[in-house]
PDB file of N, CA and C in Angstrom:
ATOM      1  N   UNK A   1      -1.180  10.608 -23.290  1.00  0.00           N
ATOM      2  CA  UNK A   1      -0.403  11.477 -22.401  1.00  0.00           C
ATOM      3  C   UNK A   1      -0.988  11.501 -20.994  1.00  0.00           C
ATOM      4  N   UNK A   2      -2.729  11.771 -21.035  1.00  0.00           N
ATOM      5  CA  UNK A   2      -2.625  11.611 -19.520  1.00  0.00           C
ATOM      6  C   UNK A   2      -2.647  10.194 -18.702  1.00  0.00           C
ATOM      7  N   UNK A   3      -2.385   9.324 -19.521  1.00  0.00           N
ATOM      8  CA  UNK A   3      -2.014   7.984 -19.068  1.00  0.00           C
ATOM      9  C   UNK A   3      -0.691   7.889 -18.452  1.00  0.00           C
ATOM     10  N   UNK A   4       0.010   8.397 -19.254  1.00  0.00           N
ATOM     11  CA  UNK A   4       1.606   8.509 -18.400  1.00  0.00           C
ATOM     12  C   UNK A   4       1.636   9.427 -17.793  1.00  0.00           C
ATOM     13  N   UNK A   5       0.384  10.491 -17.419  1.00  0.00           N
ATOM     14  CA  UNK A   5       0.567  11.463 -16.127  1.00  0.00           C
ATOM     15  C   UNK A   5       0.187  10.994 -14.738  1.00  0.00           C
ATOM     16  N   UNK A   6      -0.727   9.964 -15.025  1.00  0.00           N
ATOM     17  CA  UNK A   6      -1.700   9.255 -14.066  1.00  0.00           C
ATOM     18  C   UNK A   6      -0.211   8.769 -13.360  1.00  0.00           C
ATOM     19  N   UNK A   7      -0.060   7.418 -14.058  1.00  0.00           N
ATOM     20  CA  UNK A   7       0.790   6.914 -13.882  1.00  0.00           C
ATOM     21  C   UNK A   7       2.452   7.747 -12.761  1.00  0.00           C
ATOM     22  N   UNK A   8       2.868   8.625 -12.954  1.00  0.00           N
ATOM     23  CA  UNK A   8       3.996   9.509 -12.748  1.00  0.00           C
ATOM     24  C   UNK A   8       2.696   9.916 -11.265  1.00  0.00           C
ATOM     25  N   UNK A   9       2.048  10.132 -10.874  1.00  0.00           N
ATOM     26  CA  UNK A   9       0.980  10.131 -10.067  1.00  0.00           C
ATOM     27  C   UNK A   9       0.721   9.816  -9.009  1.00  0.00           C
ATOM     28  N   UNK A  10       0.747   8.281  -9.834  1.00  0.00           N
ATOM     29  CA  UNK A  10       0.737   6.939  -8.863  1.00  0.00           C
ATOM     30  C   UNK A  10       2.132   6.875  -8.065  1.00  0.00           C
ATOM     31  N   UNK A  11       2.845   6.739  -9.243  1.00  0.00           N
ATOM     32  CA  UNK A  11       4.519   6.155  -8.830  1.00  0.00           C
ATOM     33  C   UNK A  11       4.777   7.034  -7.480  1.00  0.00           C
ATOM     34  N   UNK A  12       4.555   8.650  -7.731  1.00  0.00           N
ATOM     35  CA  UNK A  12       4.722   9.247  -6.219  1.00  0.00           C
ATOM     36  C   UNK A  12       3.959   9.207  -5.193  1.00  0.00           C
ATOM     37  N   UNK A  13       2.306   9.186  -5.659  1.00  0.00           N
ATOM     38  CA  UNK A  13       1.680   8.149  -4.209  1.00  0.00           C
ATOM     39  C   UNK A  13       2.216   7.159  -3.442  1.00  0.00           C
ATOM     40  N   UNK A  14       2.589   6.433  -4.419  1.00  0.00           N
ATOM     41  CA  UNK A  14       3.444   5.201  -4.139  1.00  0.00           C
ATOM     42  C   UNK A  14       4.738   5.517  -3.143  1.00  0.00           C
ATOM     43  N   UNK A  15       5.696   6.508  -3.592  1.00  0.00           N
ATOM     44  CA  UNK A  15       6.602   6.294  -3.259  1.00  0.00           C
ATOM     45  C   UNK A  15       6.293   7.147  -1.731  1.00  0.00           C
ATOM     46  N   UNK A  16       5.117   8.251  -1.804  1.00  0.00           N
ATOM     47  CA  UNK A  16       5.154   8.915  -0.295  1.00  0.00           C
ATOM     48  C   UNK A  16       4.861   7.547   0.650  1.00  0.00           C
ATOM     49  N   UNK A  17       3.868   6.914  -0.132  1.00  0.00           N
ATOM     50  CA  UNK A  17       3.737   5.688   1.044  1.00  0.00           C
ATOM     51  C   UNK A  17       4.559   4.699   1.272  1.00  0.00           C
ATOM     52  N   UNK A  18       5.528   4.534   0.659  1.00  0.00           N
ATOM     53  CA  UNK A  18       6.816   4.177   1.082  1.00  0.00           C
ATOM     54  C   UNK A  18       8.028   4.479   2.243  1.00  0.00           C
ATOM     55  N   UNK A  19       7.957   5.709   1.672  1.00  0.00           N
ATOM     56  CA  UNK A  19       8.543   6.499   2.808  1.00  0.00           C
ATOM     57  C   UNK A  19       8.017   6.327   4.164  1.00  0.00           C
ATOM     58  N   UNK A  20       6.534   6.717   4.232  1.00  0.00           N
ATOM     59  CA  UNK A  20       5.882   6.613   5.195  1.00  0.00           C
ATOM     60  C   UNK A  20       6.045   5.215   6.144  1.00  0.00           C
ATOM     61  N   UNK A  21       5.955   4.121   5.573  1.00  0.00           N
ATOM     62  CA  UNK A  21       5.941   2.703   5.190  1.00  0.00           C
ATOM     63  C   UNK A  21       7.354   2.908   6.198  1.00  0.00           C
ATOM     64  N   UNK A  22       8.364   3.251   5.783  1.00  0.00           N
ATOM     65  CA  UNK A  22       9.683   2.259   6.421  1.00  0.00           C
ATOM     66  C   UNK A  22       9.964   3.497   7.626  1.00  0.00           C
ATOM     67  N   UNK A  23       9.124   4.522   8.008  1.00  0.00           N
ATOM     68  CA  UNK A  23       9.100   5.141   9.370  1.00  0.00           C
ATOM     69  C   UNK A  23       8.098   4.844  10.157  1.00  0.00           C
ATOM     70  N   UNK A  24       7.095   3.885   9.383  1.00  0.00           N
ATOM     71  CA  UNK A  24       5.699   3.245  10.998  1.00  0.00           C
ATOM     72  C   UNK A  24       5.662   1.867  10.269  1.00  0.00           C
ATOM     73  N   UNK A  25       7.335   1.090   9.848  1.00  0.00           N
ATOM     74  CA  UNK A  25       6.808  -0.564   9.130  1.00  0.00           C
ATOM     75  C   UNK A  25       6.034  -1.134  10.054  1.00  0.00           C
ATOM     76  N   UNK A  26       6.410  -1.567  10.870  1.00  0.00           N
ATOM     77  CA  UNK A  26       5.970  -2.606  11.864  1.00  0.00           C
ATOM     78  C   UNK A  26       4.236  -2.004  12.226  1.00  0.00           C
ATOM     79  N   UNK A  27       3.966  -1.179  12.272  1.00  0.00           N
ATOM     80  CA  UNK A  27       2.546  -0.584  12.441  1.00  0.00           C
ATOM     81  C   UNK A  27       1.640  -1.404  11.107  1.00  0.00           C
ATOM     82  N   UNK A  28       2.513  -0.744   9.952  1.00  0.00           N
ATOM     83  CA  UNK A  28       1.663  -0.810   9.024  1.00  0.00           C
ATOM     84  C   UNK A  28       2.028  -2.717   8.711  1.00  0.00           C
ATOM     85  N   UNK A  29       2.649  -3.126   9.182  1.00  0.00           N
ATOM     86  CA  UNK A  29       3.249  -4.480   8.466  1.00  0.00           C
ATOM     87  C   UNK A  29       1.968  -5.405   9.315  1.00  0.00           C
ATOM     88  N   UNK A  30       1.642  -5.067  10.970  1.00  0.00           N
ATOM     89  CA  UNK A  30       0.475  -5.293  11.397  1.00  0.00           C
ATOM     90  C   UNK A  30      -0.595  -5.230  10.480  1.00  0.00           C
ATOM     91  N   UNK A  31      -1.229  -4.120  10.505  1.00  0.00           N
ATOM     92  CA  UNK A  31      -2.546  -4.023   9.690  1.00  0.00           C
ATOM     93  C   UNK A  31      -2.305  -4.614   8.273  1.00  0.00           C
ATOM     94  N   UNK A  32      -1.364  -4.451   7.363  1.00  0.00           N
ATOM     95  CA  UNK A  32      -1.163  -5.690   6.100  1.00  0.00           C
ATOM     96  C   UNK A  32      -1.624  -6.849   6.539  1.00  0.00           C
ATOM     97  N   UNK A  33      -1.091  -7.848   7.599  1.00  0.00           N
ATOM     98  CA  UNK A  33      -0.832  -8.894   8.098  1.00  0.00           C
ATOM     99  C   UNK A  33      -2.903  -9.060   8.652  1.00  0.00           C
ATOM    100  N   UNK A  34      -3.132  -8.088   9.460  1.00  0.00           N
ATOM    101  CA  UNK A  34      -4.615  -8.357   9.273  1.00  0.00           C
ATOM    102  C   UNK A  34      -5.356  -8.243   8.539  1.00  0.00           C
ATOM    103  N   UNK A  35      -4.971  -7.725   7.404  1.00  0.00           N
ATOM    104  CA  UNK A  35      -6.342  -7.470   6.494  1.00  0.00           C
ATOM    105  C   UNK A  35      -6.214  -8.290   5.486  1.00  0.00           C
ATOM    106  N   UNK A  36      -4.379  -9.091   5.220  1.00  0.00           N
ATOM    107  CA  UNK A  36      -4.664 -10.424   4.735  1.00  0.00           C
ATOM    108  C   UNK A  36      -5.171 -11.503   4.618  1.00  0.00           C
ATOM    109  N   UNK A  37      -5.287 -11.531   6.533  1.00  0.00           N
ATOM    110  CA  UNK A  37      -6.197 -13.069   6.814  1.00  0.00           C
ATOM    111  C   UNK A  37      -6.885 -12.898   6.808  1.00  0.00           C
ATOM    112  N   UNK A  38      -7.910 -11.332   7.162  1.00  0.00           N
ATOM    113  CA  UNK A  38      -9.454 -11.146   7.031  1.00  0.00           C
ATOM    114  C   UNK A  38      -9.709 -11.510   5.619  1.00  0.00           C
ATOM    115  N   UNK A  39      -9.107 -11.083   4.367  1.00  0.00           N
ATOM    116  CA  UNK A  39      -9.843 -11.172   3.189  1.00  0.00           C
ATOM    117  C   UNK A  39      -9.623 -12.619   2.875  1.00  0.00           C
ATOM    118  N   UNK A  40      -8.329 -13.858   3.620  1.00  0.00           N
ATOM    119  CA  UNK A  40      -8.446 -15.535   3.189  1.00  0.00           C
ATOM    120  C   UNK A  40      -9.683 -15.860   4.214  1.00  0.00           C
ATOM    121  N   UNK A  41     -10.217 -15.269   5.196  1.00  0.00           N
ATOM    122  CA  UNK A  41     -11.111 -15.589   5.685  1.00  0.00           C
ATOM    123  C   UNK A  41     -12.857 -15.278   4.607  1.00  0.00           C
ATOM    124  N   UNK A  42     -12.644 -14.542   4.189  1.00  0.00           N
ATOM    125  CA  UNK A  42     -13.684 -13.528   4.013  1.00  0.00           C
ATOM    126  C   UNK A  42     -13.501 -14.901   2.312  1.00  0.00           C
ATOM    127  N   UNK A  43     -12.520 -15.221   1.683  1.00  0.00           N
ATOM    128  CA  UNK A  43     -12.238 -15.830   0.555  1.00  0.00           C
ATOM    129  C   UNK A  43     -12.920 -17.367   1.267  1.00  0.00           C
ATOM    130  N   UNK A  44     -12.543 -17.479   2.209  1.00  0.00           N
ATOM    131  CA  UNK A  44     -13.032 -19.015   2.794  1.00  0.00           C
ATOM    132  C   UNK A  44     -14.132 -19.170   3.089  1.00  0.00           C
TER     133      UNK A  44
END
C-alpha cells in the first residue's frame, strides 16, 4: 500500500512539474538541453 501511495506522490510531483514545465518550456527546455550534453560530456 505505501508503494502505491509513493507512487500517486510521484505522479503529482510529476504532474506540478508539468504544469510548471509548459508555463517556463523554453527556460526549462534550455537547462534539459544543458545538462544533457554536460552529462555526454562528463560520459565521454
Amino acid at each position: 500500500m505505501r508503494i502505491i501511495y509513493k507512487l500517486e506522490n510521484l505522479t503529482n510531483y510529476f504532474r506540478q512539474i508539468y504544469n510548471n514545465a509548459i508555463s517556463h518550456w523554453i527556460v526549462i527546455e534550455r537547462l534539459a538541453l544543458k545538462q544533457m550534453f554536460s552529462l555526454l560530456i562528463v560520459i565521454n
